[in-house]
Protein backbone atom coordinates (compact mmCIF):
# COMPACT_ATOMS: atom_id res chain seq x y z
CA UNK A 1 -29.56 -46.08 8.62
CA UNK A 2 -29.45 -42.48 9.84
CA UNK A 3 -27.86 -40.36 6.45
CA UNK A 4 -24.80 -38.35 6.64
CA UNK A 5 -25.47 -34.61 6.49
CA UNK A 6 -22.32 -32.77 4.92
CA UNK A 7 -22.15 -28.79 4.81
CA UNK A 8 -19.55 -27.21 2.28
CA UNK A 9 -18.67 -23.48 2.13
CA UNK A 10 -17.67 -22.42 -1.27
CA UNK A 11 -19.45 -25.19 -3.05
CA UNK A 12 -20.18 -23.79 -5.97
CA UNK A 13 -17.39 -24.61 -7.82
CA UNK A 14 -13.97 -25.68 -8.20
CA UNK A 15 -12.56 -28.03 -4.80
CA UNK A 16 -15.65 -26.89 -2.84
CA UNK A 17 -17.53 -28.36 -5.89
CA UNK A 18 -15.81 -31.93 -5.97
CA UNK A 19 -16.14 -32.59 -2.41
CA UNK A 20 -19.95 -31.89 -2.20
CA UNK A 21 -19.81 -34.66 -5.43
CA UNK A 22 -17.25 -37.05 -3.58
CA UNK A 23 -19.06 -36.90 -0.37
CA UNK A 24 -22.49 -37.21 -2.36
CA UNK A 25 -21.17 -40.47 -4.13
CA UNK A 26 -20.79 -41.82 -1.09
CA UNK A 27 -24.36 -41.37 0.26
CA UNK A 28 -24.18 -38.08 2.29
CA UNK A 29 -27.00 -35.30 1.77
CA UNK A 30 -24.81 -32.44 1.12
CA UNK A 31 -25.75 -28.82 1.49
CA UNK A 32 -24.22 -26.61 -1.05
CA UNK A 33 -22.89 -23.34 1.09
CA UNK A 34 -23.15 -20.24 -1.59
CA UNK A 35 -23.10 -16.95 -1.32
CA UNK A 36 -24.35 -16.49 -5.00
CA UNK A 37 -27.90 -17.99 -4.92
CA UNK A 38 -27.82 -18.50 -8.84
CA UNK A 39 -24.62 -20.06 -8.61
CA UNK A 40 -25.32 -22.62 -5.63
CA UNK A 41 -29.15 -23.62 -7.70
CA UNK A 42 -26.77 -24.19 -10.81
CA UNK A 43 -24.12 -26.57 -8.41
CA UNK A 44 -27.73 -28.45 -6.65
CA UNK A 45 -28.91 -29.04 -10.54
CA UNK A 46 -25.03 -30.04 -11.39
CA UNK A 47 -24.81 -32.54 -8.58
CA UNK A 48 -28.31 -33.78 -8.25
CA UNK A 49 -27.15 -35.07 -11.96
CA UNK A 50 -24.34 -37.26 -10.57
CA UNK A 51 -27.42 -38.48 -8.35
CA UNK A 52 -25.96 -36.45 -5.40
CA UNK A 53 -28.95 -35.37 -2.66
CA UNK A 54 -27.65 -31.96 -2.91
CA UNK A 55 -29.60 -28.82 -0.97
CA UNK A 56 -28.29 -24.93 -1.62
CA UNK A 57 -28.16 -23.29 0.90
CA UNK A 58 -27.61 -19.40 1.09
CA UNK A 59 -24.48 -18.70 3.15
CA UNK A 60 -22.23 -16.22 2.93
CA UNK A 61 -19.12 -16.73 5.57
CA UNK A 62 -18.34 -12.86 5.98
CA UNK A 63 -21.99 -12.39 6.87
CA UNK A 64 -22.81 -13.01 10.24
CA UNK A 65 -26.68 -13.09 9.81
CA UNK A 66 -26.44 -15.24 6.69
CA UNK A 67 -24.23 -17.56 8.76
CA UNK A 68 -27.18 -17.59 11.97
CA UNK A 69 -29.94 -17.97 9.27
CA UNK A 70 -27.72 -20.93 7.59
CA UNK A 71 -27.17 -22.64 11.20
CA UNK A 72 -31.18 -22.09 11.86
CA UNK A 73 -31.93 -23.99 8.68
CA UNK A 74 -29.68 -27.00 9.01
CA UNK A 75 -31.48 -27.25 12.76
CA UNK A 76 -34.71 -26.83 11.62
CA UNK A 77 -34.32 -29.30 8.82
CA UNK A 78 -31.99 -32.10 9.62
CA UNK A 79 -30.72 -31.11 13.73
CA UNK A 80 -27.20 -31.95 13.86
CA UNK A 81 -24.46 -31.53 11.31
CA UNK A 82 -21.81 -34.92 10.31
CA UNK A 83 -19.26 -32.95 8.25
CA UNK A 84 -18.50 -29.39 8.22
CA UNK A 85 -15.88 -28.48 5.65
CA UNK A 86 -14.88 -24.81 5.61
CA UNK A 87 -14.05 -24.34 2.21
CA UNK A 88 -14.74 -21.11 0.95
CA UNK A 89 -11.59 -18.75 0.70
CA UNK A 90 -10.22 -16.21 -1.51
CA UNK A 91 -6.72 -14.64 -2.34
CA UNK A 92 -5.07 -11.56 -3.09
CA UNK A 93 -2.64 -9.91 -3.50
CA UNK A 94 -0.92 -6.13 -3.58
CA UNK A 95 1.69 -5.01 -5.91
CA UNK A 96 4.39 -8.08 -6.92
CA UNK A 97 3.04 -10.41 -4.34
CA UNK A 98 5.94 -9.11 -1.76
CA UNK A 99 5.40 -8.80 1.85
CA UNK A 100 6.38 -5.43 1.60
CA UNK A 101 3.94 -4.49 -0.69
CA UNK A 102 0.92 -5.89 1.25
CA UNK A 103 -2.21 -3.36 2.22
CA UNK A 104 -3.79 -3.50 5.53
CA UNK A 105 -7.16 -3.33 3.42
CA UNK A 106 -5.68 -6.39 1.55
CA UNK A 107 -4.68 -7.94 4.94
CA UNK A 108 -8.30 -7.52 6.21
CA UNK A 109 -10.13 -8.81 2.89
CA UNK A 110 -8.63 -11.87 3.29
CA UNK A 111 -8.69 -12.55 6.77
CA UNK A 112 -12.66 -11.81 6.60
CA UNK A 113 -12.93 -14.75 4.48
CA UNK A 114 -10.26 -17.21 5.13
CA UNK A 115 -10.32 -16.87 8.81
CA UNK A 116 -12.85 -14.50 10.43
CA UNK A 117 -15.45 -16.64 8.03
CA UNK A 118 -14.25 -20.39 9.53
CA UNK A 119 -14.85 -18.75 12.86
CA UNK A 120 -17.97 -17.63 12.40
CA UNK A 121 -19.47 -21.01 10.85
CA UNK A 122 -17.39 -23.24 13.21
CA UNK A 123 -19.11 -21.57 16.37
CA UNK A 124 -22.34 -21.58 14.55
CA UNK A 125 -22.90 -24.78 13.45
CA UNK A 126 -20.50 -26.13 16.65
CA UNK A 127 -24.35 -27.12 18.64
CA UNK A 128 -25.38 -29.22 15.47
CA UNK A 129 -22.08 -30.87 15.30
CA UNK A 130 -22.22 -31.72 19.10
CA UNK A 131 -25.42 -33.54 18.13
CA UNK A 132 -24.42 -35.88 16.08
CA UNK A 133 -22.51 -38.88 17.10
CA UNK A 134 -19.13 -38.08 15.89
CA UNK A 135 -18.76 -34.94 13.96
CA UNK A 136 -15.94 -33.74 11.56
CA UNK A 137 -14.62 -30.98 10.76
CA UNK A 138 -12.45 -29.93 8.12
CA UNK A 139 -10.56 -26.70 7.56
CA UNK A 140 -9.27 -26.41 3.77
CA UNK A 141 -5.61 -24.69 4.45
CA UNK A 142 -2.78 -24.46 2.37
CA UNK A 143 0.88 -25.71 2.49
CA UNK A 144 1.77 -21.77 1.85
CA UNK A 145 0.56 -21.35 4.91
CA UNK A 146 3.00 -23.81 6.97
CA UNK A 147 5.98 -21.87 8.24
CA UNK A 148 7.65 -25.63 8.35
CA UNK A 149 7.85 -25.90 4.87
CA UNK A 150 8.78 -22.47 4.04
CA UNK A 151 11.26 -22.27 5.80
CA UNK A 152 12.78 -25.37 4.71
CA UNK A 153 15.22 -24.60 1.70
CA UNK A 154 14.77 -28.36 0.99
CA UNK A 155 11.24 -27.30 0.61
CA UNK A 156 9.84 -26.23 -3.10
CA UNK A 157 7.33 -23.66 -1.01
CA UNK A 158 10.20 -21.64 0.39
CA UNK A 159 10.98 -20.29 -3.45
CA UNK A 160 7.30 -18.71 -3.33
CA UNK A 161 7.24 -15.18 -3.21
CA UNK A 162 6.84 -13.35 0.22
CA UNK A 163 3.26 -12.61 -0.10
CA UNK A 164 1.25 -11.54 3.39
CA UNK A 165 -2.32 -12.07 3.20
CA UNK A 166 -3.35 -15.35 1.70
CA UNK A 167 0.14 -17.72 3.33
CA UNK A 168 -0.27 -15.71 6.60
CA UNK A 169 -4.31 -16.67 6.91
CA UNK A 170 -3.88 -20.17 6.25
CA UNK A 171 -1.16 -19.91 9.08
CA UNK A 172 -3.57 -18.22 11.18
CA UNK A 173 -6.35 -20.64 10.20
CA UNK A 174 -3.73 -23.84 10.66
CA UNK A 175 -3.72 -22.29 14.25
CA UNK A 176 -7.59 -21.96 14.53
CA UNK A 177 -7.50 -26.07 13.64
CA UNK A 178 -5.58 -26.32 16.45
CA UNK A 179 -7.54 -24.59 19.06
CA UNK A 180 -10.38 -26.51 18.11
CA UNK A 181 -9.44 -29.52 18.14
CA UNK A 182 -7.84 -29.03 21.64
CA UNK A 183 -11.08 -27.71 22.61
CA UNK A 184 -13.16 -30.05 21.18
CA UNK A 185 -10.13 -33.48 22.00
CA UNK A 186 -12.27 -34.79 24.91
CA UNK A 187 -15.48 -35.30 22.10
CA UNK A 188 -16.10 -37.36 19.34
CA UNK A 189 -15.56 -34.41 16.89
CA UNK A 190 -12.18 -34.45 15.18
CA UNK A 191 -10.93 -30.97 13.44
CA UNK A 192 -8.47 -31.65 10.54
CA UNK A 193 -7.04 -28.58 8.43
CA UNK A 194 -6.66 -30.33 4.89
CA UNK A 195 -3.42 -28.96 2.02
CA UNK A 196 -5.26 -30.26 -1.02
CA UNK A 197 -2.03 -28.88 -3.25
CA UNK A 198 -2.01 -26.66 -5.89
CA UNK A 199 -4.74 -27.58 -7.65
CA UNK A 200 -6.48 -25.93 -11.06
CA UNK A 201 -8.86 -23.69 -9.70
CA UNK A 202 -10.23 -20.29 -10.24
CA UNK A 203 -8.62 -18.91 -7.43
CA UNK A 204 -4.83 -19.61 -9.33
CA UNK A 205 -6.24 -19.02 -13.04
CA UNK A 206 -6.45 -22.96 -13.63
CA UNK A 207 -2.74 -22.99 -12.95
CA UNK A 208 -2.55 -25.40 -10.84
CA UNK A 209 -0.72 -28.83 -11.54
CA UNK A 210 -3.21 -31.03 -9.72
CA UNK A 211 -7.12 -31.63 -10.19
CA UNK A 212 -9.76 -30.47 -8.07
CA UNK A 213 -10.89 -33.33 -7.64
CA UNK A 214 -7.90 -34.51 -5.96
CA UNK A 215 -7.63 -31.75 -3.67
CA UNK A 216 -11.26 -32.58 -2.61
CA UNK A 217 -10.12 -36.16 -1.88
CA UNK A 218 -7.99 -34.51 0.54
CA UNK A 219 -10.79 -32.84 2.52
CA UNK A 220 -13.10 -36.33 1.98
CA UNK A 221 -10.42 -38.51 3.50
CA UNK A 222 -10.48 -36.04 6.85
CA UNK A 223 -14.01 -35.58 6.58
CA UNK A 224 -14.91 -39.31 7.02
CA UNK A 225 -11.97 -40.62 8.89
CA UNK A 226 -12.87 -43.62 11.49
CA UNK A 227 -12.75 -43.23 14.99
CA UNK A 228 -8.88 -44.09 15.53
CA UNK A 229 -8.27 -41.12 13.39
CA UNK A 230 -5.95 -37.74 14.48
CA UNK A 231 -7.38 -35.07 15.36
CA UNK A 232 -5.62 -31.45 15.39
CA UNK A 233 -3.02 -32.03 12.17
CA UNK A 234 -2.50 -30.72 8.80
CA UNK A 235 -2.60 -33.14 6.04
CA UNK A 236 -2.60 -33.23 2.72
CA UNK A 237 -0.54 -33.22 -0.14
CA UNK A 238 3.24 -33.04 0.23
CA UNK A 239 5.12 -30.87 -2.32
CA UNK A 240 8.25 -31.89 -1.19
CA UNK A 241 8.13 -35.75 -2.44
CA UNK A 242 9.44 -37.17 -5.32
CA UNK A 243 5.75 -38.88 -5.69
CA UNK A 244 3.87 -36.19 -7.09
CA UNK A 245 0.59 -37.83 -6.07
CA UNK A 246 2.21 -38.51 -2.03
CA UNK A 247 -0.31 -37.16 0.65
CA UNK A 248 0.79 -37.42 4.72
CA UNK A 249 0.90 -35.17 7.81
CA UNK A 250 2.51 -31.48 6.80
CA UNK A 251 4.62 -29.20 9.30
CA UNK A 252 2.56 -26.09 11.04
């Protein structure tokens, strides 16, 4: 049986992390996408522990040499990609997190990672994706980022302050999804953008009310759906159920 080969961006830690485990546990070689070569060794020793067949390998998303040299490897060592999960994001903010307040500089920091970044891999890896026999990919978004549910006053993401850059480039990357997937609907491929919630991570402080190893199940369930699956949807966790734990199909 021909093995699943998974590539995570950002999987050095925290969601990123858990899905390169999840997907591991269930028999995929996973390649650890770092930009921090000490960090991504330390995640390959942390995984290969759980028994995962876990591979660094030396990406950085806002790079676009790192990202050719990454796409060269993969061809050279496997030549086609299963999974792609574009993982790897930041956020920030200016001032009291008001839209008002936001920096251009900010703006573009952001959007180099969360956006620019998915871009760049997507198109890269797209060839090694196209060779294997039904490809996923998975864009990890955000419900900030649906202009559904924040504009919903039913909603508990329309009380979130009016922060630009981080909601705004999971909008722009929920859009991205799209394109894709339209792009890509007459293929086997399906492209998925994944809310895993707010989940403990370092990119909140660890204040975050769900695991990350929940959100990763999030990005795990798109990354290995069958072939009946959607393509082109955000899905996730819902905020606005009274089940705390209730995942489904979110509003762009």
């Amino acid at each position: 049986m021909t093995t699943t080969i998974a590539l995570i961006t950002g999987a050095n830690k925290g969601i990123g992390f858990e899905t390169a485990r999840l997907l591991g546990a269930r028999g995929a070689t996973v390649l650890v996408g770092a930009r921090d070569g000490e960090q991504g060794r330390r995640a390959e020793s942390a995984l290969a522990e759980h028994g995962v067949d876990a591979r660094f390998v030396a990406l950085d998303v806002t790079d676009q040499e790192s990202v050719r040299r990454a796409a060269e490897r993969v061809r050279a060592e496997f030549g086609h990609l299963d999974i792609l999960v574009n993982n790897a994001g930041i956020a920030r903010a200016d001032g009291d997190w008001l839209a008002s307040e936001s920096t251009p500089e900010t703006m573009r920091e952001v959007y180099e990672t969360n956006v620019f970044g998915v871009v760049a891999v997507t198109n890269a890896m797209l060839p090694l994706l196209r060779a294997a026999p039904a490809a996923r990919i998975v864009n990890v978004s955000s419900e900030v980022g649906s202009i559904g549910s924040l504009t919903d006053p039913d909603n508990p993401m329309s009380g979130l302050p009016s922060s630009l850059p981080y909601p705004s480039s999971k909008t722009a990357l929920n859009m991205v999804t799209v394109q894709y997937a339209r792009e890509l609907g007459d293929t086997p491929i399906k492209v998925n953008a994944a809310n895993p919630g707010y989940c403990a991570t370092d990119l909140n402080g660890h204040s975050g009310t769900r695991t990350a190893e929940q959100g990763a199940g999030v990005s795990v369930h798109l990354a290995t759906l069958g072939e009946d699956g959607p393509s082109g949807r955000l899905w996730g966790h819902l905020a606005a159920s009274d089940d705390p734990a209730a995942e489904g199909t979110l509003p762009w």
